[in-house]
C-alpha atoms as a PDB file:
ATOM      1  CA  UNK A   1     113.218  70.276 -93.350  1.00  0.00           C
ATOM      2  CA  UNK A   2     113.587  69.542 -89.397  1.00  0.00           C
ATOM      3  CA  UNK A   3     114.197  66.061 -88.777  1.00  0.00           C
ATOM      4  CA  UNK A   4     114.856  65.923 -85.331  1.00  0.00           C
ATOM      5  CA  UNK A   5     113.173  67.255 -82.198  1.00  0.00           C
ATOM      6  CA  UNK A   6     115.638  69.708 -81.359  1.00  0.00           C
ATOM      7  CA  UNK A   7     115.834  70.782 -85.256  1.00  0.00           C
ATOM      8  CA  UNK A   8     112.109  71.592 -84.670  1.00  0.00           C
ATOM      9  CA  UNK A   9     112.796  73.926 -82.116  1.00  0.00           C
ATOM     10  CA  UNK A  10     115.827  75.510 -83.647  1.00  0.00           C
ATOM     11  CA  UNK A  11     114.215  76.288 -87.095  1.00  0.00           C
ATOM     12  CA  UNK A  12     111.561  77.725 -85.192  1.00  0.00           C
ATOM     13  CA  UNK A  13     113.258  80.103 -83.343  1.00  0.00           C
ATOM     14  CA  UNK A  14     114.857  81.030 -86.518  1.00  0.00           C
ATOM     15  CA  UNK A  15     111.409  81.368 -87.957  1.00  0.00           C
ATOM     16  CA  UNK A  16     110.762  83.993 -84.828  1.00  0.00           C
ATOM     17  CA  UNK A  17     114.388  85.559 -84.941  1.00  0.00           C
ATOM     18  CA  UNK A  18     113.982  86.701 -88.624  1.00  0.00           C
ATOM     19  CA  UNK A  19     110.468  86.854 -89.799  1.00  0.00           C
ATOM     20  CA  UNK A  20     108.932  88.212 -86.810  1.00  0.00           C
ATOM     21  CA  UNK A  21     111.626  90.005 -85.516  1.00  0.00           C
ATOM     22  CA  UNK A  22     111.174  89.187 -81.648  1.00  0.00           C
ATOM     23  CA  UNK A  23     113.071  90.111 -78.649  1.00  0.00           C
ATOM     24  CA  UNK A  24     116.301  88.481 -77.603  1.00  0.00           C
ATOM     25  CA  UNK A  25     114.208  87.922 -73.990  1.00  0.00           C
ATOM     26  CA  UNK A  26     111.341  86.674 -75.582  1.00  0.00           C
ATOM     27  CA  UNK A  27     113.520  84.044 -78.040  1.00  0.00           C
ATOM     28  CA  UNK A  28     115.258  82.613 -74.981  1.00  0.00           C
ATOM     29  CA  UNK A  29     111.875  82.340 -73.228  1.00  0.00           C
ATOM     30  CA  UNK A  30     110.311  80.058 -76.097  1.00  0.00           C
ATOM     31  CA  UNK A  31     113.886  78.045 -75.957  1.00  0.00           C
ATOM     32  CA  UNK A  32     113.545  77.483 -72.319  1.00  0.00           C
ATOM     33  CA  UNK A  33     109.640  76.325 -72.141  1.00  0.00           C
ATOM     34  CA  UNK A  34     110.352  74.382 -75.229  1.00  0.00           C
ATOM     35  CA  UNK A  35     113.798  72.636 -73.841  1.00  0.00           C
ATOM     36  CA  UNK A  36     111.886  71.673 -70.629  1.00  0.00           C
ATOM     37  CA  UNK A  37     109.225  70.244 -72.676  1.00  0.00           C
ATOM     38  CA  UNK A  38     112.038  68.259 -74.754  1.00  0.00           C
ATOM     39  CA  UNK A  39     113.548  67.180 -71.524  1.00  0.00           C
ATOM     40  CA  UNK A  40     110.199  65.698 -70.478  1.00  0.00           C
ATOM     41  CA  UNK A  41     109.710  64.321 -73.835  1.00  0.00           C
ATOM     42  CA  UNK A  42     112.751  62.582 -73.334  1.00  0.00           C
ATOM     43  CA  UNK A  43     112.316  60.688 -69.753  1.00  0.00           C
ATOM     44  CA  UNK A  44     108.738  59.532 -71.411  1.00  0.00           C
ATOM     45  CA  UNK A  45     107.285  58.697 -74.909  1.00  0.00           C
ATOM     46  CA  UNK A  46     111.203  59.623 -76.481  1.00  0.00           C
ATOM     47  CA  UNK A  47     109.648  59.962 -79.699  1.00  0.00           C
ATOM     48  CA  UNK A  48     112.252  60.517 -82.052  1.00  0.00           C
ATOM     49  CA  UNK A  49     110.540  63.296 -84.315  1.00  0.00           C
ATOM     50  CA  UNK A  50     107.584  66.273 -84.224  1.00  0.00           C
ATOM     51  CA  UNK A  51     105.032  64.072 -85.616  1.00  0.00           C
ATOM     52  CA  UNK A  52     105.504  61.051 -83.365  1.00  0.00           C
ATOM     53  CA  UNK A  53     104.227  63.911 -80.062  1.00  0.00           C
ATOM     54  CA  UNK A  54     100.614  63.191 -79.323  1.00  0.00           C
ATOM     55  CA  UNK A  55      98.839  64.849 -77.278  1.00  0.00           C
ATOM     56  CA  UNK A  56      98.811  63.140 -74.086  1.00  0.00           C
ATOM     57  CA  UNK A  57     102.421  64.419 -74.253  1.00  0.00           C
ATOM     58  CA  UNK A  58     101.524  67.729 -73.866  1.00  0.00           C
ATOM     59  CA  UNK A  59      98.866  67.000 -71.465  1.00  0.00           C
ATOM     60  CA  UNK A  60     101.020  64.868 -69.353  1.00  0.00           C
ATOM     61  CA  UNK A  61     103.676  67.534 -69.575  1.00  0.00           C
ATOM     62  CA  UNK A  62     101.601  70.188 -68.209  1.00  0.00           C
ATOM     63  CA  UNK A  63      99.522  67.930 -65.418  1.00  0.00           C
ATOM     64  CA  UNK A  64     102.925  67.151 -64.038  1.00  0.00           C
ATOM     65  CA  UNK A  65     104.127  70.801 -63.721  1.00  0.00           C
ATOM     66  CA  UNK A  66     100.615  71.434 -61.881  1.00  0.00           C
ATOM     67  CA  UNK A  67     102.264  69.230 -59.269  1.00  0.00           C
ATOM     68  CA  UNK A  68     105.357  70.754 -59.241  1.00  0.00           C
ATOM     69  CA  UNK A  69     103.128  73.770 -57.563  1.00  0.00           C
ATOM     70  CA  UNK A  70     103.607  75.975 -60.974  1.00  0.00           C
ATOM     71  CA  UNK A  71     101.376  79.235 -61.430  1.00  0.00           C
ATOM     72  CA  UNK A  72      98.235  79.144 -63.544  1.00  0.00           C
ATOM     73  CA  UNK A  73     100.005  81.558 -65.227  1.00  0.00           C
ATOM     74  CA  UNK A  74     103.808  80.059 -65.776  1.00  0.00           C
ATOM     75  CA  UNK A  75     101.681  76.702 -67.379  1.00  0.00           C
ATOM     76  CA  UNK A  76      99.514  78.865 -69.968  1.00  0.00           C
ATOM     77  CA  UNK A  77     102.876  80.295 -70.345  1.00  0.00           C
ATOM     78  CA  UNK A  78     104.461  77.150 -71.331  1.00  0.00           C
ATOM     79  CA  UNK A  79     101.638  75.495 -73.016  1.00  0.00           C
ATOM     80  CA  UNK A  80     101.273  78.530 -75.301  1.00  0.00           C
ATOM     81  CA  UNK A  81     105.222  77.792 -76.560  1.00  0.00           C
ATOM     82  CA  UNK A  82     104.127  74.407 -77.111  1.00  0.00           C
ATOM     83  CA  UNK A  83     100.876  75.426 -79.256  1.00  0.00           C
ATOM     84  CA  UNK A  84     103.213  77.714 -80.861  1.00  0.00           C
ATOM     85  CA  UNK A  85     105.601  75.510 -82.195  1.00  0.00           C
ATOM     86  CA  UNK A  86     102.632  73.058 -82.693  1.00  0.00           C
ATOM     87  CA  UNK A  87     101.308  75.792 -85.464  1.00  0.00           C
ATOM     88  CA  UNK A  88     104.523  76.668 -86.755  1.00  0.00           C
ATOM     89  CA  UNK A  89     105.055  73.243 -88.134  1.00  0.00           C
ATOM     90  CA  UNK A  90     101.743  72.621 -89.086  1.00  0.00           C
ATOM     91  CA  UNK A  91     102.366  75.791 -91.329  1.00  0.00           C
ATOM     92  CA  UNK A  92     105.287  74.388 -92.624  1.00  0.00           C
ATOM     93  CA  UNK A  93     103.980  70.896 -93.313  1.00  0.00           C
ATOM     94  CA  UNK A  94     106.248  69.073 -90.848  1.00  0.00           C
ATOM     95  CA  UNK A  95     103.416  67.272 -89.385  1.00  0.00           C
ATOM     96  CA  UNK A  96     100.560  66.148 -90.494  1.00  0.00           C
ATOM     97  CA  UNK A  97      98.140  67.132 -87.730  1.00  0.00           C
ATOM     98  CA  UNK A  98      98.024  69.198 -84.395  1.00  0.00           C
ATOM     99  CA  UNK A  99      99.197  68.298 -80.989  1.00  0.00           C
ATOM    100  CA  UNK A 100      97.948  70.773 -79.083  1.00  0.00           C
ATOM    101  CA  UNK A 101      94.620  71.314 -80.295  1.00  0.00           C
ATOM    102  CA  UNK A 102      92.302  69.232 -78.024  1.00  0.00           C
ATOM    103  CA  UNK A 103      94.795  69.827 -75.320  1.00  0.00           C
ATOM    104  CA  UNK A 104      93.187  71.867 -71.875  1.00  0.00           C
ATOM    105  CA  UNK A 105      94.928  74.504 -70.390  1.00  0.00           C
ATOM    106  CA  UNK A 106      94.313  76.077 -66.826  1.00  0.00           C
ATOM    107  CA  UNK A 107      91.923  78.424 -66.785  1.00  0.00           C
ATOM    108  CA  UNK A 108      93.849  81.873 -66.432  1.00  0.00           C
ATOM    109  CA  UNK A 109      91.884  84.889 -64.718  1.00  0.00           C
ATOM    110  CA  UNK A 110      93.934  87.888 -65.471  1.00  0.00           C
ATOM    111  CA  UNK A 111      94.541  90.482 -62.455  1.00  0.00           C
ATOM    112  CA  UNK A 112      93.425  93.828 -63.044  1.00  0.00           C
ATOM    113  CA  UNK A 113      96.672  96.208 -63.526  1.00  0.00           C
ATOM    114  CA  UNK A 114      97.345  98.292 -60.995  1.00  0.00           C
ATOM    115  CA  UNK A 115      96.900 101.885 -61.437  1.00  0.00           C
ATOM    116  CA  UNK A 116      96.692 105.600 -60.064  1.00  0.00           C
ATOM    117  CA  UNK A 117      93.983 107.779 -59.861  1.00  0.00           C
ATOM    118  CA  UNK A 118      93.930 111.058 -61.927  1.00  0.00           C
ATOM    119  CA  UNK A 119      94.792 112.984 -58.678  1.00  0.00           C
ATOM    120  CA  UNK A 120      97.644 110.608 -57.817  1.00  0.00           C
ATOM    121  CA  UNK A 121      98.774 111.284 -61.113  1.00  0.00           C
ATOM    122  CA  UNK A 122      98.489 114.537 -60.860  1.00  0.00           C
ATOM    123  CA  UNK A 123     100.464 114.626 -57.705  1.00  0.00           C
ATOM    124  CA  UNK A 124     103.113 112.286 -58.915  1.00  0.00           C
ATOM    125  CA  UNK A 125     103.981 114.523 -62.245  1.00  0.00           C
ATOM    126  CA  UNK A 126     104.717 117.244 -60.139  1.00  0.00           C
ATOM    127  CA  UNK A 127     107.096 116.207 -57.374  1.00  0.00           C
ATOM    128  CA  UNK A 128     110.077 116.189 -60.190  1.00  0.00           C
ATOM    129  CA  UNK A 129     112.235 119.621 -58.712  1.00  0.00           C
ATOM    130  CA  UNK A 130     112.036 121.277 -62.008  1.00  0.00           C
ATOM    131  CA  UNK A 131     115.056 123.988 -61.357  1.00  0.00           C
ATOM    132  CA  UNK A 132     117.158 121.273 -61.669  1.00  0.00           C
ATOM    133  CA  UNK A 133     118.498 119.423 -64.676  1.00  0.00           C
ATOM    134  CA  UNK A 134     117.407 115.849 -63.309  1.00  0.00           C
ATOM    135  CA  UNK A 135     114.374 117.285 -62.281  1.00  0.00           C
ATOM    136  CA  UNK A 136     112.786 118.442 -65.625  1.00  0.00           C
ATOM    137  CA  UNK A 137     114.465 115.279 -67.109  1.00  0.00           C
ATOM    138  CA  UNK A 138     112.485 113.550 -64.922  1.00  0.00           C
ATOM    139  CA  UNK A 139     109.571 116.051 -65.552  1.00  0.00           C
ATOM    140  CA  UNK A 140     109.200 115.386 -68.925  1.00  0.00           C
ATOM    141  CA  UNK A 141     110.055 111.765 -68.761  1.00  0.00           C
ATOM    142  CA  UNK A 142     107.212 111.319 -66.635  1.00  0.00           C
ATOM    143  CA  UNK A 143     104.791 113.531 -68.657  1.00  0.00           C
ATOM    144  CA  UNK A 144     105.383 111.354 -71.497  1.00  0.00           C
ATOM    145  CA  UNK A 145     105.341 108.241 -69.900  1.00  0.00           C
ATOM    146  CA  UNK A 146     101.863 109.112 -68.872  1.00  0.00           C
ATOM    147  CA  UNK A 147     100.622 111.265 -71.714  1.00  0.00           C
ATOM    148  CA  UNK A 148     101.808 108.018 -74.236  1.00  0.00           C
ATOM    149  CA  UNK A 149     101.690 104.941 -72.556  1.00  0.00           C
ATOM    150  CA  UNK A 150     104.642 104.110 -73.725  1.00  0.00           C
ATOM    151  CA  UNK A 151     106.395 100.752 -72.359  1.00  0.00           C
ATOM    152  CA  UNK A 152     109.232 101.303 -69.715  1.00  0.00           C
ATOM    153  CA  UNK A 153     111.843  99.927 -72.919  1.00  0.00           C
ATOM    154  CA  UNK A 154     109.971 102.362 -75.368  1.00  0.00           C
ATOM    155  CA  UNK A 155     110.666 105.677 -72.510  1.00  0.00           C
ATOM    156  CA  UNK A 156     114.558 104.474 -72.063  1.00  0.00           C
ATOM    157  CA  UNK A 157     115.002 103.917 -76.038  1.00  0.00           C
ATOM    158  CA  UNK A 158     113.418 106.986 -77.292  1.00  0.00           C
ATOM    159  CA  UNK A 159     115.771 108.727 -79.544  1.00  0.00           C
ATOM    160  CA  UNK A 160     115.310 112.660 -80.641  1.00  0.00           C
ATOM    161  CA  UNK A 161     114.922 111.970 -84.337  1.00  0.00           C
ATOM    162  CA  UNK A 162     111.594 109.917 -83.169  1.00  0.00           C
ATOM    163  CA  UNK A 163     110.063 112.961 -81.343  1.00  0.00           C
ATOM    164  CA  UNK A 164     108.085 115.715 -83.303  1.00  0.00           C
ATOM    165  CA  UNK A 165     107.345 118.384 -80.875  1.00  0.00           C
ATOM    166  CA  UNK A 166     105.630 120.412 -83.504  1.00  0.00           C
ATOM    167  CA  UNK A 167     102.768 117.776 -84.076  1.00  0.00           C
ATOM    168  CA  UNK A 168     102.807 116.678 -80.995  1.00  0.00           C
ATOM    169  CA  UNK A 169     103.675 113.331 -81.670  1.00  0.00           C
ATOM    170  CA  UNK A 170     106.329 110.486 -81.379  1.00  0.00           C
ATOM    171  CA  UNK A 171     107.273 107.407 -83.531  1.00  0.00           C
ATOM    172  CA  UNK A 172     107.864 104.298 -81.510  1.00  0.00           C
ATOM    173  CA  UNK A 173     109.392 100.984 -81.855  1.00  0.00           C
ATOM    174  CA  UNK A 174     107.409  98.573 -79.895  1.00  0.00           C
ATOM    175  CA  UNK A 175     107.293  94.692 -79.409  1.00  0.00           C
ATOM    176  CA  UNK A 176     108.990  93.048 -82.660  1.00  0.00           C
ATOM    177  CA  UNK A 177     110.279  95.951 -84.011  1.00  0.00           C
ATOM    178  CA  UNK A 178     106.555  97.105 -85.158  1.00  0.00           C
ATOM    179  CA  UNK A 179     106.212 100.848 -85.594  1.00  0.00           C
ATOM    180  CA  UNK A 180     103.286 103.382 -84.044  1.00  0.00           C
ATOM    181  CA  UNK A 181     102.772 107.145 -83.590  1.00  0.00           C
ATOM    182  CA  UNK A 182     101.937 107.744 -80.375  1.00  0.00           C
ATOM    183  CA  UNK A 183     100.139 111.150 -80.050  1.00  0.00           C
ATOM    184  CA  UNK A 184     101.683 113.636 -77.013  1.00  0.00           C
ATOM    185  CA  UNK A 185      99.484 115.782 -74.678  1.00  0.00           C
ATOM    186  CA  UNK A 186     100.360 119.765 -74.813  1.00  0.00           C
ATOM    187  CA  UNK A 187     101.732 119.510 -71.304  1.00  0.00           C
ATOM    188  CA  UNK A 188     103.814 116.569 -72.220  1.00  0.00           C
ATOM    189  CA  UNK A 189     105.292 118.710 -75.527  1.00  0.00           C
ATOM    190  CA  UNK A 190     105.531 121.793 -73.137  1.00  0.00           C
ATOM    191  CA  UNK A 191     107.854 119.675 -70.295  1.00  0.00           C
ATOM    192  CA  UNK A 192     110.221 117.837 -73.319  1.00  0.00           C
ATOM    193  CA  UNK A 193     110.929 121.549 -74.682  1.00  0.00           C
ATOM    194  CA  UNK A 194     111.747 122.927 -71.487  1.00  0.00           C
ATOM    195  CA  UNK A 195     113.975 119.556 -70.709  1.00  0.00           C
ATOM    196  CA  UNK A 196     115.340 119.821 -74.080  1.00  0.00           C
ATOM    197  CA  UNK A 197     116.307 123.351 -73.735  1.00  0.00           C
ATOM    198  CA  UNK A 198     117.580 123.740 -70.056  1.00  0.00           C
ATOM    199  CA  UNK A 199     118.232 120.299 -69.290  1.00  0.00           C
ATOM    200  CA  UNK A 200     119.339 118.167 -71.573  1.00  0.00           C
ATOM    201  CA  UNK A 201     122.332 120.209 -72.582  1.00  0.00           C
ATOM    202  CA  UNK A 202     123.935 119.827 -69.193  1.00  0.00           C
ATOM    203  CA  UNK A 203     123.620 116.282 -68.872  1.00  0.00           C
ATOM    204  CA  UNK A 204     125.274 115.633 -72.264  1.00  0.00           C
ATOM    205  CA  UNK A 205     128.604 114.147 -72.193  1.00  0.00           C
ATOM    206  CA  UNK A 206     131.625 113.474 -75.315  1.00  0.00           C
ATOM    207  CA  UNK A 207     130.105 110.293 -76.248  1.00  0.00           C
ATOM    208  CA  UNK A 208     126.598 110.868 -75.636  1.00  0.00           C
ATOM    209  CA  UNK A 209     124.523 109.721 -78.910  1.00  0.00           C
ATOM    210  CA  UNK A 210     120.961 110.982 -79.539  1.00  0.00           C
ATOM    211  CA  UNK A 211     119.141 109.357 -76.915  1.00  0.00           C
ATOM    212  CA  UNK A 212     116.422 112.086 -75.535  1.00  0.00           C
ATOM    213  CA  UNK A 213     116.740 110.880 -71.355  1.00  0.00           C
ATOM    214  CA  UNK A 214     120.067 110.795 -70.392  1.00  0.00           C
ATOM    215  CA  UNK A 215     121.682 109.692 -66.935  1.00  0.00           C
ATOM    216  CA  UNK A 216     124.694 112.044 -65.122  1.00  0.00           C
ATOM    217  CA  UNK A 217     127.336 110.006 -66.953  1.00  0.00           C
ATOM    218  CA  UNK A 218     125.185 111.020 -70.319  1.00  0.00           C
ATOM    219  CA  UNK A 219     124.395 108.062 -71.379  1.00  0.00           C
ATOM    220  CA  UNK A 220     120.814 106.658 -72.148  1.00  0.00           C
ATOM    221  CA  UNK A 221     118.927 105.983 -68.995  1.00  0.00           C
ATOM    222  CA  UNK A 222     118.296 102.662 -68.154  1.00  0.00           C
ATOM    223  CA  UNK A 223     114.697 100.948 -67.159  1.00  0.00           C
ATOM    224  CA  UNK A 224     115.947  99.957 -63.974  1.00  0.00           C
ATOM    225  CA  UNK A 225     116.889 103.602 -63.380  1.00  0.00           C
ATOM    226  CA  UNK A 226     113.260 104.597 -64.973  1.00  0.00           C
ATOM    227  CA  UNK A 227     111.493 102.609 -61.776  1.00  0.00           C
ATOM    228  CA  UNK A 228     113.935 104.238 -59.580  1.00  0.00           C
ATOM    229  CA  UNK A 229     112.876 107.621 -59.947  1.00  0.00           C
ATOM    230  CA  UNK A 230     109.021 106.302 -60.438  1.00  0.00           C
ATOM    231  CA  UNK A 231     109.036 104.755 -56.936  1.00  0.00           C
ATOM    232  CA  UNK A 232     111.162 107.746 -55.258  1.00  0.00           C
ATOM    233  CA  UNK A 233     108.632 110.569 -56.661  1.00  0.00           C
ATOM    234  CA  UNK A 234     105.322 108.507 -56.279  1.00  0.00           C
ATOM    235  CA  UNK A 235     106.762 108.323 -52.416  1.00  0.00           C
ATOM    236  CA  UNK A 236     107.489 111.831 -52.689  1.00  0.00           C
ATOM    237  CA  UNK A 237     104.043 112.708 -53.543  1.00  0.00           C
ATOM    238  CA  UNK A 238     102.629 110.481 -50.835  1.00  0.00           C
ATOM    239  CA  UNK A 239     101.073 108.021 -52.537  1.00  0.00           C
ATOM    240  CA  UNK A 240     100.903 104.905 -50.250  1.00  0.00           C
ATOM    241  CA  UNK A 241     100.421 102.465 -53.165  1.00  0.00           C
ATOM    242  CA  UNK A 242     103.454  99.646 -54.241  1.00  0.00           C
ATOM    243  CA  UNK A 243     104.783 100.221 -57.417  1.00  0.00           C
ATOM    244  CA  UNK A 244     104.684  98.066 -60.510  1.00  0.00           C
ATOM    245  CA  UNK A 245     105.779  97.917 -63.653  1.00  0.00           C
ATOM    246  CA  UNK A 246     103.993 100.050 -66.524  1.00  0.00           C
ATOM    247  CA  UNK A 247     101.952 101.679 -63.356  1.00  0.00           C
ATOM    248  CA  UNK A 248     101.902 104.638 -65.941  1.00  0.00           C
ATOM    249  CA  UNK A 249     101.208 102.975 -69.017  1.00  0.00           C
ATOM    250  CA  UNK A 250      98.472 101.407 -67.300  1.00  0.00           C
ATOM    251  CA  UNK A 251      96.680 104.465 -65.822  1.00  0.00           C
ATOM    252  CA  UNK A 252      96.461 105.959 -69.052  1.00  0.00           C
ATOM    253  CA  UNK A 253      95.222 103.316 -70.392  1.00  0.00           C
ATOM    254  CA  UNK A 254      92.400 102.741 -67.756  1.00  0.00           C
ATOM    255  CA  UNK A 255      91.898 106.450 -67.460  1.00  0.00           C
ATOM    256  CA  UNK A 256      90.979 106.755 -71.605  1.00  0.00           C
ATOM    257  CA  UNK A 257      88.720 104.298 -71.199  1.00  0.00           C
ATOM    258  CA  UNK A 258      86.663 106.046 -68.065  1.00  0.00           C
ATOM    259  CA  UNK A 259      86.717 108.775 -70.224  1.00  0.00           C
ATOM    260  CA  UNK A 260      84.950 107.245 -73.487  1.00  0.00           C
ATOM    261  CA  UNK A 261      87.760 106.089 -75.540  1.00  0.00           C
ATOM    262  CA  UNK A 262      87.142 103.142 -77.983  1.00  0.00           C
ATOM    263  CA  UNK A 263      89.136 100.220 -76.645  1.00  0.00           C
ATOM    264  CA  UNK A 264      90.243  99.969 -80.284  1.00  0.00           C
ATOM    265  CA  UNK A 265      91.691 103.199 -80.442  1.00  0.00           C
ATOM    266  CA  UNK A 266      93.458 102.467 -76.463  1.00  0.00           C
ATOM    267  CA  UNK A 267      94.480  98.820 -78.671  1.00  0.00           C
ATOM    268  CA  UNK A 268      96.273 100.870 -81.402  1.00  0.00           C
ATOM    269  CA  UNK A 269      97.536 103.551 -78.752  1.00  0.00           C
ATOM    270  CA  UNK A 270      99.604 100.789 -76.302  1.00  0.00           C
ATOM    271  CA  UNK A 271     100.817  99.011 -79.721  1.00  0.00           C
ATOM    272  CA  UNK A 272      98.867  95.770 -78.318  1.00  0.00           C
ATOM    273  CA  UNK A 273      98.792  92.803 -81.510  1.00  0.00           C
ATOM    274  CA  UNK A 274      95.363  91.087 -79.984  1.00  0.00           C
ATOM    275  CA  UNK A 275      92.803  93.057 -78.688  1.00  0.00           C
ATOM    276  CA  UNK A 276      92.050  90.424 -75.724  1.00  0.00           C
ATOM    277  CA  UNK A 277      94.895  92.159 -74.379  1.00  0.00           C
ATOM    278  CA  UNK A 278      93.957  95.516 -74.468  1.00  0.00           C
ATOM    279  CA  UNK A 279      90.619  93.855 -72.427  1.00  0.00           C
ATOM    280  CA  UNK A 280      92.065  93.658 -69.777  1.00  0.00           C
ATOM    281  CA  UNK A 281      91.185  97.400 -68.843  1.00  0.00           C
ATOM    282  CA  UNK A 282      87.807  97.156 -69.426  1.00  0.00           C
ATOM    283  CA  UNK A 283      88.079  95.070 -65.813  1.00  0.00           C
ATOM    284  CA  UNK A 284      89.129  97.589 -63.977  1.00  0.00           C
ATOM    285  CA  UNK A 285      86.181  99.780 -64.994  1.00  0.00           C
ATOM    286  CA  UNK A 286      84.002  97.348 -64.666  1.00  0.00           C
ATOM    287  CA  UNK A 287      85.122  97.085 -61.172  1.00  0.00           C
ATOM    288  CA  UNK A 288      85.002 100.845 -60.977  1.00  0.00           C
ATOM    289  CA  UNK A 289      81.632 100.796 -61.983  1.00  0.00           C
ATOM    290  CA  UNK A 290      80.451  97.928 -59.423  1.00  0.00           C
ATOM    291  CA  UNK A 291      81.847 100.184 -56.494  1.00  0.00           C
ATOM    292  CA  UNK A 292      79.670 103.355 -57.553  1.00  0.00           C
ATOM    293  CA  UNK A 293      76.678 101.100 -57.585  1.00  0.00           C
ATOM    294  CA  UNK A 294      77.202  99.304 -54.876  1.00  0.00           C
ATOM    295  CA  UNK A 295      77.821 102.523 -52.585  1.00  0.00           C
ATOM    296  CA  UNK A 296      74.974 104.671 -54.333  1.00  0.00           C
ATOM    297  CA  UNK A 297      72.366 102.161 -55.661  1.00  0.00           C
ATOM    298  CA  UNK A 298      69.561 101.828 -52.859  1.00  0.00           C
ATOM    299  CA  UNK A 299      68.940  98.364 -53.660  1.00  0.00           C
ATOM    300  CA  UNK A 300      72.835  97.218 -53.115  1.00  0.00           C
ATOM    301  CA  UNK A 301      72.991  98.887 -49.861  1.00  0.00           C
ATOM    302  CA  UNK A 302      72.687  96.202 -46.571  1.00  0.00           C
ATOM    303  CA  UNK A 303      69.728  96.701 -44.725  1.00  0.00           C
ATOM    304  CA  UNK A 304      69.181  99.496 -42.535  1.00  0.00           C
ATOM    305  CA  UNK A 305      71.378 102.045 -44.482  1.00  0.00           C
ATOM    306  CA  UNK A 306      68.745 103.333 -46.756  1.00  0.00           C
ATOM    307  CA  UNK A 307      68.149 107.107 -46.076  1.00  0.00           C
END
């Protein structure tokens, strides 16, 4: 039983570590929202245990950040470390009642992702020079990455045993170690065999283990290498548009949606726990939406336009 504040925080990272099996990034993220909270904790109210934080602690915490000219985003960050904890030893009968739970956060309005249009898409899957090794790595690393919406860490990790090219499918390893089959398009299947069968082979090195992308040195490719070759063939294919993480995973996301897919089955698909997060998309179709009415709607054009 934690006895101390910083007990709290290490049984509870434990408690994330081992029973739901989350990142390494992630762990160190809760330990460094939570130790700032601890240090604040400490130059105020010093209580000496979990059930002696009120709170006013939390709110205090998280007023004074405001005015440290934080993000909207880095405080829901930090508050939601703080409500986590707060649960996890409510769970565990450590304290007796919340801390968090009348406790305001900022308002958060999510950005739409960014994303390509089916033609950019289309242009940007085919500027990989396929007579080349690289090039139908790249080929069929970008077919997938599009045809699966797979994360940038699921793409780099994927080993062969995980890949059925007969079914047309993939097993994947997502966020806490949770398992999905993601389903791959024909043309996706059709660039991994030709990769597989004229590439592949002359990238591998002595050491190189099962890992289907492989760098020159034949080792697994890296992510940062992943958004290398994304920004140099979406520039190749003229597309005048900055670059951002999961730009792929995101435009097939968006792009089921525009064409009829359940946002349960997208949910399932991207491997997303909540479904608020998978919501997200349904802004950017919204927006779509908005655009076509406003520029084809009669009554949303300005005066004098109307034919």
């Amino acid at each position: 039983m934690a006895s101390s504040l910083l007990e709290g925080v290490d049984d509870f990272l434990a408690y994330l570590s081992l029973e739901k099996g989350l990142s390494e990034n992630t762990l160190q993220g809760y330990q460094g929202d939570l130790g700032q909270f601890l240090a604040r904790l400490g130059q105020t109210s010093k209580p000496s245990s979990w059930k002696k934080v009120t709170a006013a602690d939390v709110s205090d915490w998280i007023y004074a950040l405001s005015e440290e000219d934080y993000s909207n985003a880095s405080l829901c960050r930090k508050l939601s470390a703080v409500r986590a904890i707060d649960s996890y030893l409510l769970r565990e009968r450590l304290i007796e009642k919340s801390f968090t739970e009348i406790v305001v956060g900022p308002k958060l309005r999510r950005k739409a992702p960014f994303t390509l249009s089916i033609q950019e898409v289309e242009r940007l899957l085919s500027a990989p020079d396929d007579t080349t090794p690289q090039g139908l790595r790249d080929r069929a690393m970008l077919e997938l990455f599009y045809s699966s919406g797979l994360r940038v860490s699921e793409l780099s990790g994927l080993m062969l045993q995980q890949i059925d090219l007969d079914l047309g499918a993939l097993k994947v390893y997502g966020k806490g170690s949770k398992e999905r089959v993601c389903p791959m398009g024909s043309k996706a299947v059709s660039a991994i065999r030709a990769y597989l069968s004229n590439g592949r082979p002359y990238l591998v090195r002595s050491k190189t283990g099962s890992a289907v992308f492989l760098s020159s040195r034949g080792t697994a490719i890296s992510r940062k290498t992943v958004w290398f070759l994304v920004k140099k063939y979406t520039s190749a294919a003229g597309i005048d548009k900055p670059v951002k993480p999961h730009m792929l995973r995101h435009s097939f996301a968006t792009h089921l949606l525009t064409g009829g897919a359940d946002l349960r089955i997208i949910q399932e698909l991207l491997g997303h726990a909540d479904i608020s997060t998978t919501q997200i998309y349904t802004s950017v179709e919204a927006d779509r939406t908005r655009s076509a009415h406003d520029e084809f709607h009669p009554r949303s054009r300005e005066a004098g336009t109307a034919l």
